[in-house]
N, C-alpha and C. Protein backbone atom coordinates (compact mmCIF):
# COMPACT_ATOMS: atom_id res chain seq x y z
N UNK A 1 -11.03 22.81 -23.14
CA UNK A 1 -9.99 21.79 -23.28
C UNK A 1 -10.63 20.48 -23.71
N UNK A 2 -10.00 19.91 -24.84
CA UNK A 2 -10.56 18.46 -25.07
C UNK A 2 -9.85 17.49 -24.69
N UNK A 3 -10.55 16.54 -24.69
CA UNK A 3 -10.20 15.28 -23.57
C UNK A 3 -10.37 14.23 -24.94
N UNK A 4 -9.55 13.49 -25.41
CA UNK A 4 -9.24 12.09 -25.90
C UNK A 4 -9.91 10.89 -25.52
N UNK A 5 -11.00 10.29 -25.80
CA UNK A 5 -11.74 9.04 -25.05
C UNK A 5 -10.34 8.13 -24.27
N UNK A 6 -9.00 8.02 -24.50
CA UNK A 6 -8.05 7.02 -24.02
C UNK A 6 -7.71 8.08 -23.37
N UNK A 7 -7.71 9.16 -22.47
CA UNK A 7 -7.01 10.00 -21.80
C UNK A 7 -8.23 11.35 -20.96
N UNK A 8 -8.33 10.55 -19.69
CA UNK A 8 -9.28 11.64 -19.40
C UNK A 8 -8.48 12.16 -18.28
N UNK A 9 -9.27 13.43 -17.77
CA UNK A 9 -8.57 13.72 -16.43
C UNK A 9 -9.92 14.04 -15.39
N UNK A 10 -9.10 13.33 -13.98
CA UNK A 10 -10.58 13.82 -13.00
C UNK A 10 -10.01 14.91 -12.32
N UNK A 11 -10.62 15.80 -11.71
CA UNK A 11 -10.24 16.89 -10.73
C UNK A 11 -10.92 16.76 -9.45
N UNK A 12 -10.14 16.21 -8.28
CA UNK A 12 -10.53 16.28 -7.21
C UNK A 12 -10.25 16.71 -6.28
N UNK A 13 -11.10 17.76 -5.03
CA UNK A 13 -10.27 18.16 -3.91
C UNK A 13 -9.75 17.65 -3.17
N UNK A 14 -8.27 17.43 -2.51
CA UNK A 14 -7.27 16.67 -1.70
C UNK A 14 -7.89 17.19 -0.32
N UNK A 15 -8.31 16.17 0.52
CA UNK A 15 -8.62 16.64 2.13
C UNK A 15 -7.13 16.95 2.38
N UNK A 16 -7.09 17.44 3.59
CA UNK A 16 -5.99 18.02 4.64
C UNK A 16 -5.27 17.23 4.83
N UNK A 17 -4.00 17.63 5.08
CA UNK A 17 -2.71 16.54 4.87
C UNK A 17 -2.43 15.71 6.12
N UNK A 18 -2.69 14.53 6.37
CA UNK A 18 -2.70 14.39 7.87
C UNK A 18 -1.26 14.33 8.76
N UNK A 19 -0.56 15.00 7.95
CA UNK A 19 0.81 15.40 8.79
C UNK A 19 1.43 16.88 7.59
N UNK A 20 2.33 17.56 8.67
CA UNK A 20 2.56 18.26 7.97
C UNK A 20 4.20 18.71 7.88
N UNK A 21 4.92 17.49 8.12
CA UNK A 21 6.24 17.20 8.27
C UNK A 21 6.89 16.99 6.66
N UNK A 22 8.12 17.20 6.92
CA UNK A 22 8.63 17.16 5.17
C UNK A 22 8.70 15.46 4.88
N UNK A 23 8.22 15.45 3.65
CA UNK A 23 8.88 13.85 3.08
C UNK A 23 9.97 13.96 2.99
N UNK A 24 10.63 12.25 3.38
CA UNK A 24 12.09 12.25 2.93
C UNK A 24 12.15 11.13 2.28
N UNK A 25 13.01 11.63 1.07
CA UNK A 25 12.86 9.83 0.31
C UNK A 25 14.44 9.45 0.32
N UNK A 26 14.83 8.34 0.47
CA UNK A 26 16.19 7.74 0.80
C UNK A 26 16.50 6.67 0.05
N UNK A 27 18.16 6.73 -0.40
CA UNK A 27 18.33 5.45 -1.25
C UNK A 27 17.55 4.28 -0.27
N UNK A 28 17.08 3.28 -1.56
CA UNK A 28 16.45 2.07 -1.37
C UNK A 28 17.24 1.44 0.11
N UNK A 29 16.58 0.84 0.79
CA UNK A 29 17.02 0.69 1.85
C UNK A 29 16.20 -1.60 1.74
N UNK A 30 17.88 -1.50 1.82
CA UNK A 30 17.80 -3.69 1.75
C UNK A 30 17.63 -4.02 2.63
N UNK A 31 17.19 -3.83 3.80
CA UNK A 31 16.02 -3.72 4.79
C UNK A 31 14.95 -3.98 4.46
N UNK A 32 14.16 -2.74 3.69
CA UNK A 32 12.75 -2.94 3.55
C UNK A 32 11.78 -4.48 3.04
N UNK A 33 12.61 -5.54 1.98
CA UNK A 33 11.74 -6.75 1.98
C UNK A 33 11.63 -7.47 3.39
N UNK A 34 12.63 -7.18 4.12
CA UNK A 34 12.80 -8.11 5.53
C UNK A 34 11.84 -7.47 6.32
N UNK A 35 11.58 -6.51 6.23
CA UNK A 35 10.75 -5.27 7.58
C UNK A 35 9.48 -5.79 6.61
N UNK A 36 9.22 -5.82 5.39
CA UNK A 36 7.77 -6.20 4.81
C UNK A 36 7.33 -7.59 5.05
N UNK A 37 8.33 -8.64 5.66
CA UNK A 37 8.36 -10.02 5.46
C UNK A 37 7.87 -10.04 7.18
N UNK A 38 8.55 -9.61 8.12
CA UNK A 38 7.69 -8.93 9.55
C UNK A 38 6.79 -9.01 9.73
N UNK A 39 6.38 -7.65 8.74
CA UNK A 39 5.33 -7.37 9.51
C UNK A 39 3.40 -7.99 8.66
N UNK A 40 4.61 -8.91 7.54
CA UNK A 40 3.35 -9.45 6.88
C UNK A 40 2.94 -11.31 7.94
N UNK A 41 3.82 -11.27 8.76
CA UNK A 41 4.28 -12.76 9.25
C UNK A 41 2.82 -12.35 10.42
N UNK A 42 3.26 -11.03 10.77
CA UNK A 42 2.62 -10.45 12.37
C UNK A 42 1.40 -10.53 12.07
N UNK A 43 1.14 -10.10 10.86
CA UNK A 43 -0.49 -9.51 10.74
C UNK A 43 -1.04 -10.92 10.00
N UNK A 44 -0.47 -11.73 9.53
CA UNK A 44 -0.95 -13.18 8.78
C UNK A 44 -1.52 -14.23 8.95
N UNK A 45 -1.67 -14.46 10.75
CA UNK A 45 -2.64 -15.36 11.13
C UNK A 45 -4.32 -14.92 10.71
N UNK A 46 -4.97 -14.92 10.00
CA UNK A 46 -6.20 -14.60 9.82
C UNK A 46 -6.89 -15.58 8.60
N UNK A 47 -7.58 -16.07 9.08
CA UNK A 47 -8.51 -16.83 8.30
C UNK A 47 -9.54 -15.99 6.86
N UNK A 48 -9.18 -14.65 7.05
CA UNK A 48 -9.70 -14.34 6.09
C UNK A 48 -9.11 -13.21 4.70
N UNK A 49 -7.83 -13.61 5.23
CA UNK A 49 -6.72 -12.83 4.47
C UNK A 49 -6.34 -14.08 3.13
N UNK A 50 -6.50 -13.22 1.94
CA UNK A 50 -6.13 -14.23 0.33
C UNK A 50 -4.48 -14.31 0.90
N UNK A 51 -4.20 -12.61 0.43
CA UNK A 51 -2.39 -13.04 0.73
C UNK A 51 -2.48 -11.44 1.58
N UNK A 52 -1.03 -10.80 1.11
CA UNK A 52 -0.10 -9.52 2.01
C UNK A 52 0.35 -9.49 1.03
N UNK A 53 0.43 -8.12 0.35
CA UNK A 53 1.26 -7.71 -0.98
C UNK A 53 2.05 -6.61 -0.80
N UNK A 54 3.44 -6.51 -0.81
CA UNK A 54 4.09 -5.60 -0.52
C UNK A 54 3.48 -4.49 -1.81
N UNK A 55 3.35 -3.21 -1.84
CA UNK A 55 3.29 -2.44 -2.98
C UNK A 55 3.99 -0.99 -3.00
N UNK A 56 4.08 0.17 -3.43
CA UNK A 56 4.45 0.86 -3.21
C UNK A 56 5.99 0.95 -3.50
N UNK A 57 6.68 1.95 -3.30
CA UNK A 57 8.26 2.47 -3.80
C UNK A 57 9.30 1.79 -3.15
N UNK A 58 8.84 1.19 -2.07
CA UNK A 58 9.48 0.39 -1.20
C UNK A 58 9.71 -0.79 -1.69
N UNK A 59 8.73 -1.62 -2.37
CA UNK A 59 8.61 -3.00 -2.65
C UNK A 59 9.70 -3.10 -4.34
N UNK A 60 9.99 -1.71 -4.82
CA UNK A 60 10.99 -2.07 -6.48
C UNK A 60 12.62 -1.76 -5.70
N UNK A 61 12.97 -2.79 -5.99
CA UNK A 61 14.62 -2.77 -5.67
C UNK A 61 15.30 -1.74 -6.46
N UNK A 62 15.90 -1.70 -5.39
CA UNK A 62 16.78 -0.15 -6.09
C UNK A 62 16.35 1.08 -6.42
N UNK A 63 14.85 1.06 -6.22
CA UNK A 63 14.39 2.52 -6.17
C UNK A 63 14.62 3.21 -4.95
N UNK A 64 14.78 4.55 -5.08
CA UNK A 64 14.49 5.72 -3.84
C UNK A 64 13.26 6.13 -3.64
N UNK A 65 12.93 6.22 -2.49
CA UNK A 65 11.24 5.97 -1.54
C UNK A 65 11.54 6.59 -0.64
N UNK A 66 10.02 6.80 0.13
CA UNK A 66 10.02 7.47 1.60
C UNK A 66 10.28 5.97 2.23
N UNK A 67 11.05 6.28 3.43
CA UNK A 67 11.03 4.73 4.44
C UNK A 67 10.08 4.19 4.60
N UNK A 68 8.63 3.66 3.94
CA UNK A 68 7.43 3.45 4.55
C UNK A 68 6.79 2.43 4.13
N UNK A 69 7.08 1.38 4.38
CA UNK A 69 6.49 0.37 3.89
C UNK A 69 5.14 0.16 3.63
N UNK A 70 4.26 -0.06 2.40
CA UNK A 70 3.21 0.32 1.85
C UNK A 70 2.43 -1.39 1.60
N UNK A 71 1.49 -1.88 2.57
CA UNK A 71 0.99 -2.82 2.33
C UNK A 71 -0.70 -2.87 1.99
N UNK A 72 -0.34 -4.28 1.18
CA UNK A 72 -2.13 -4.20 0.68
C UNK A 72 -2.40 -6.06 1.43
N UNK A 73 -3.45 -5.58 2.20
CA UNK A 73 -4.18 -7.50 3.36
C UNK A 73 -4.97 -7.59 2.02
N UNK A 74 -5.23 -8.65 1.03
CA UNK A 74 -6.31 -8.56 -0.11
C UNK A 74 -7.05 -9.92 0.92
N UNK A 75 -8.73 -9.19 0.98
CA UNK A 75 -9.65 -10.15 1.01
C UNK A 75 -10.82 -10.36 0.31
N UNK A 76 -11.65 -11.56 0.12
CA UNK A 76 -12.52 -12.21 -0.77
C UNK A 76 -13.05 -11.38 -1.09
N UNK A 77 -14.10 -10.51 -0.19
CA UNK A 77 -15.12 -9.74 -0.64
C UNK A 77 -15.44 -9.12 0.78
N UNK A 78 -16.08 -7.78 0.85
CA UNK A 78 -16.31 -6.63 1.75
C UNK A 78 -17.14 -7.71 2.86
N UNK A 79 -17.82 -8.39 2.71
CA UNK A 79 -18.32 -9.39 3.79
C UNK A 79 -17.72 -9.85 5.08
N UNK A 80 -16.21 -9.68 4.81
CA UNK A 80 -15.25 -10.42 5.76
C UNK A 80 -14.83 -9.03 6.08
N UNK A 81 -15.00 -7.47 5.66
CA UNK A 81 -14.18 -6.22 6.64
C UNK A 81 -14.41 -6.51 7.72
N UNK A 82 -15.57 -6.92 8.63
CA UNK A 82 -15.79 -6.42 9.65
C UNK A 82 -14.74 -7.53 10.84
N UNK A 83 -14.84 -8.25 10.15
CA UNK A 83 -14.15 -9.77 10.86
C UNK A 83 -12.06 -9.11 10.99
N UNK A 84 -12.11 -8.81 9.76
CA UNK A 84 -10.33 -8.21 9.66
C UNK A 84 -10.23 -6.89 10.47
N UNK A 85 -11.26 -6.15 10.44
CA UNK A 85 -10.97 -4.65 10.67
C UNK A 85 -11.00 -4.79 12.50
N UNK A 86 -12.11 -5.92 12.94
CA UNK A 86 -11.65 -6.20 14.23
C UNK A 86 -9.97 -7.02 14.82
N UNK A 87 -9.89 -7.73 13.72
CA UNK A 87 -8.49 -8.52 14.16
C UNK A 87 -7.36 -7.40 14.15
N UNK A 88 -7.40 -6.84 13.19
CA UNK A 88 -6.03 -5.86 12.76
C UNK A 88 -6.23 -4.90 14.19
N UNK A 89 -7.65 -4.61 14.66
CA UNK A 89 -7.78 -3.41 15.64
C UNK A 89 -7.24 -4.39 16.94
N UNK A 90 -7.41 -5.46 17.11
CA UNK A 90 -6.38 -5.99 18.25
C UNK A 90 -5.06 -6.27 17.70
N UNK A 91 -4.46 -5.80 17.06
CA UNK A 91 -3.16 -5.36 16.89
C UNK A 91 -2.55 -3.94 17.13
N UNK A 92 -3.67 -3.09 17.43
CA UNK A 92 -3.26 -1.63 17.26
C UNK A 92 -3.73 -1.15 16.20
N UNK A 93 -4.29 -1.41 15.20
CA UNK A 93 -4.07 -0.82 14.14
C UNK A 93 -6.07 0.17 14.17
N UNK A 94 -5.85 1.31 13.48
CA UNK A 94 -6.89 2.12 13.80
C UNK A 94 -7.18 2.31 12.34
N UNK A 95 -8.39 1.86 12.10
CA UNK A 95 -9.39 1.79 11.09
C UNK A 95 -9.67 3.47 10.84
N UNK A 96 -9.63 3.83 9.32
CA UNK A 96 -9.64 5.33 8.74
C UNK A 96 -10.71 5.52 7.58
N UNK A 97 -10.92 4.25 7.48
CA UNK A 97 -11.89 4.30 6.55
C UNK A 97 -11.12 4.48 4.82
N UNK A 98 -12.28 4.23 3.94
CA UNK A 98 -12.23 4.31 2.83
C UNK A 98 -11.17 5.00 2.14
N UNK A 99 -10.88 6.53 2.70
CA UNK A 99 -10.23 8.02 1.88
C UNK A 99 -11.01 8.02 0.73
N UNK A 100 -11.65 7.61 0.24
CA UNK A 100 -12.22 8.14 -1.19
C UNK A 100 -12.33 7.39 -2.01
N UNK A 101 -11.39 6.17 -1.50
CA UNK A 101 -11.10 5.29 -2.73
C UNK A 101 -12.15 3.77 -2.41
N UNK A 102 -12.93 3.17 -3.47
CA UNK A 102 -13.62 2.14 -3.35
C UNK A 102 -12.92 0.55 -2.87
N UNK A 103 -13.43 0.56 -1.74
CA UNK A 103 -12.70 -0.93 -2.04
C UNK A 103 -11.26 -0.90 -1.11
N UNK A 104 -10.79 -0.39 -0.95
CA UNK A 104 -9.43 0.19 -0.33
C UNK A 104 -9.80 0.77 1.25
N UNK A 105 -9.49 0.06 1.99
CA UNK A 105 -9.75 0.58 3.65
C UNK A 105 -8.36 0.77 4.25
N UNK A 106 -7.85 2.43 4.95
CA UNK A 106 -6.74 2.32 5.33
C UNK A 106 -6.66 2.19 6.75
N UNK A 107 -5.57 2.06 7.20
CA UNK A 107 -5.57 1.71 8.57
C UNK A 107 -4.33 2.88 9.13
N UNK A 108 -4.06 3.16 10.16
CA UNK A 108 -3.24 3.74 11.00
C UNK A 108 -2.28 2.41 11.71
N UNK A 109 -0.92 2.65 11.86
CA UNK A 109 -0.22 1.60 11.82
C UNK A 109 0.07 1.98 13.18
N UNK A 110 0.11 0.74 14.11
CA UNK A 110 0.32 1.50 15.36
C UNK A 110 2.06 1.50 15.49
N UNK A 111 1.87 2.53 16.59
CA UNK A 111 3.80 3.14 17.23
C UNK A 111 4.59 2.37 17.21
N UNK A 112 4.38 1.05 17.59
CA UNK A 112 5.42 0.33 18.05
C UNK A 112 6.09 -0.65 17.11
N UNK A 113 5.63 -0.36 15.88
CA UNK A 113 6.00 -1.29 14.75
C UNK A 113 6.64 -0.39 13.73
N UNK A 114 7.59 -0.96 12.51
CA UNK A 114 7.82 -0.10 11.17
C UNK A 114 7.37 0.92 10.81
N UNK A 115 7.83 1.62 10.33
CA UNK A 115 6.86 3.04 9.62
C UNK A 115 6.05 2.09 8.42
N UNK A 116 4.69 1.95 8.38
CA UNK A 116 3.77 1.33 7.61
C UNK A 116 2.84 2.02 6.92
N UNK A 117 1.87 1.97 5.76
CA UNK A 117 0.89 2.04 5.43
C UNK A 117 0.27 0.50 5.37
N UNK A 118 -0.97 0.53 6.17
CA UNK A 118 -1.90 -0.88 5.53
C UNK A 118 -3.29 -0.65 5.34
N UNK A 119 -3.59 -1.34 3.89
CA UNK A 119 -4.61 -1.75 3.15
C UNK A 119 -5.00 -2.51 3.12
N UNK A 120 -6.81 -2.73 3.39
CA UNK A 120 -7.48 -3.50 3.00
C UNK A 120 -7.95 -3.38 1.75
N UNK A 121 -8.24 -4.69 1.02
CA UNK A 121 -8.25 -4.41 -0.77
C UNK A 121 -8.75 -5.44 -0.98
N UNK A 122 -10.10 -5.24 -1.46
CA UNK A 122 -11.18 -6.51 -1.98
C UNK A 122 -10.10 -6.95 -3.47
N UNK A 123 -10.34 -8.74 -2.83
CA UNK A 123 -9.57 -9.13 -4.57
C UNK A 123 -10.24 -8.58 -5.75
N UNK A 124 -9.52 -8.83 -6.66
CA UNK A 124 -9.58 -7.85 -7.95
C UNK A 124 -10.67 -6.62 -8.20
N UNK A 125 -10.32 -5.74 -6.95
CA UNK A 125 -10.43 -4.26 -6.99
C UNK A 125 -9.95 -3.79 -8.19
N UNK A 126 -10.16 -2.52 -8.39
CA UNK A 126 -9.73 -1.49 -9.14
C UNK A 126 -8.42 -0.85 -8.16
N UNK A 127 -8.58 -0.47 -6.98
CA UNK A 127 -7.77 -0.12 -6.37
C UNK A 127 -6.46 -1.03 -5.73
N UNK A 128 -6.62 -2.36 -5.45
CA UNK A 128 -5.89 -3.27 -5.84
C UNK A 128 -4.67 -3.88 -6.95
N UNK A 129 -5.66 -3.53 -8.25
CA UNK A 129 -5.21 -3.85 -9.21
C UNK A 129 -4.02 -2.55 -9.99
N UNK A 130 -4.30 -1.18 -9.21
CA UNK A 130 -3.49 -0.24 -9.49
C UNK A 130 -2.46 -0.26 -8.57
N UNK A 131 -2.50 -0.75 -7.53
CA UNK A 131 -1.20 -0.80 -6.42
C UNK A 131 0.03 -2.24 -7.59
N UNK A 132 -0.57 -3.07 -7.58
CA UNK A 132 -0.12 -4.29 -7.94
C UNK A 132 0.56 -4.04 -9.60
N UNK A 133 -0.24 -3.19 -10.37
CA UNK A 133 0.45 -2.26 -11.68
C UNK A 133 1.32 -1.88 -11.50
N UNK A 134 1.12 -0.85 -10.71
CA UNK A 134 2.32 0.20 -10.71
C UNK A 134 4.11 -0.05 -9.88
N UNK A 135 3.23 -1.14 -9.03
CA UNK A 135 4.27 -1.98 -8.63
C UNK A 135 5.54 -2.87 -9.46
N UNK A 136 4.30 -3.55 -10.30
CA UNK A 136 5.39 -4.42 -10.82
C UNK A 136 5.31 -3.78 -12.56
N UNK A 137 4.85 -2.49 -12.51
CA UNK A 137 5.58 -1.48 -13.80
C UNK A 137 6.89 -1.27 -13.35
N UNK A 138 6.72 -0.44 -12.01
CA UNK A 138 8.34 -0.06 -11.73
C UNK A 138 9.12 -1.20 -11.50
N UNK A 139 9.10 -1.91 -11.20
CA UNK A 139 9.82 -3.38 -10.96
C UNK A 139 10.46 -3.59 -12.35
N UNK A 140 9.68 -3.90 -13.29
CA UNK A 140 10.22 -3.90 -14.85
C UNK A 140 11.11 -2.59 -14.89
N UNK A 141 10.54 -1.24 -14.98
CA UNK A 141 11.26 -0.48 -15.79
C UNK A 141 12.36 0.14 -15.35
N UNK A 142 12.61 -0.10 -13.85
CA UNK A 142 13.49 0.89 -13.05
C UNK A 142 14.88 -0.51 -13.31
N UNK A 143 14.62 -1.47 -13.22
CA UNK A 143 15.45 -2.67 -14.10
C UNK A 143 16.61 -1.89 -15.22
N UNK A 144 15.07 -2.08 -16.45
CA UNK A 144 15.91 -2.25 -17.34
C UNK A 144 15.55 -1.27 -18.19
N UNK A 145 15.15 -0.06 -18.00
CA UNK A 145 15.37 1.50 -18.42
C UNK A 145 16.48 2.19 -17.49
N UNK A 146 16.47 2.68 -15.76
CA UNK A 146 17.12 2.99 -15.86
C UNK A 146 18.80 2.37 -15.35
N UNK A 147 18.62 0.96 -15.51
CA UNK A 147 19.73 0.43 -14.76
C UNK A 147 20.20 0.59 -13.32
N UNK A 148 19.10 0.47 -12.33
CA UNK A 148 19.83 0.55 -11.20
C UNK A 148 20.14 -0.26 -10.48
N UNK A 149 21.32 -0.65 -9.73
CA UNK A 149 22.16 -1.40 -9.37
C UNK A 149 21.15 -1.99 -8.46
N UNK A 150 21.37 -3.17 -8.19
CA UNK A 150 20.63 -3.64 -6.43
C UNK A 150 22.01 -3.37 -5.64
């Protein structure tokens, strides 16, 4: 099979699914900026946080998503993980490490809050910079390709 220098493909093995419950994805729910505005308020006292970026299926209006609010904490540079990864862990939140991806540290969201994903994400990552794409791709196109209502 040939590969196009503008079009490659990687093949990688997916670890084990860490749940094994069905997804459910549900009309957009006008909730979710307020539940992202929460729980970015909760986790925002930190001296070493740039900003809180909502990302993910949740954050484009009018799309259908799993209920799960998908956040990225962007900080300066890997120097300051250890300083956040302790603050967020006195919140509950349980450090998972990398998954594979550079630059990108996930966390376990604890029980008592929103259904969450949160990310740590060195500024202008690669992995950063694809949450923040694809974000505000769908933001544009789910607009004004397929017309969906807010």
């Amino acid at each position: 099979m040939r590969h196009s220098s503008e079009h490659c493909v990687y093949h990688r093995r997916m670890t084990e699914p860490a749940t094994s419950s069905a997804i459910q994805v549900v009309d957009h729910g006008r909730d979710w900026p307020r539940t992202f505005l929460r729980l970015r308020d909760w986790i925002w006292p930190s001296d070493v946080a740039i900003a809180i970026e909502h990302v993910g299926s949740t954050a484009v209006p009018g799309m259908a998503a799993k209920p799960v609010i998908d956040m990225d904490v962007v900080i300066a540079s890997r120097t300051n993980l250890p300083s956040i990864v302790s603050r967020l862990g006195s919140l509950g939140y349980q450090h998972r490490g990398d998954l594979g991806i550079a630059d990108r540290e996930a966390f376990l969201a604890p029980r008592n809050q929103p259904a969450h994903h949160l990310y740590l994400c060195v500024e202008n990552s690669l992995a950063l910079k694809n949450h923040l794409a694809v974000r505000d791709y769908l933001r544009t196109t789910c607009r004004t390709r397929w017309l969906i209502p807010l």
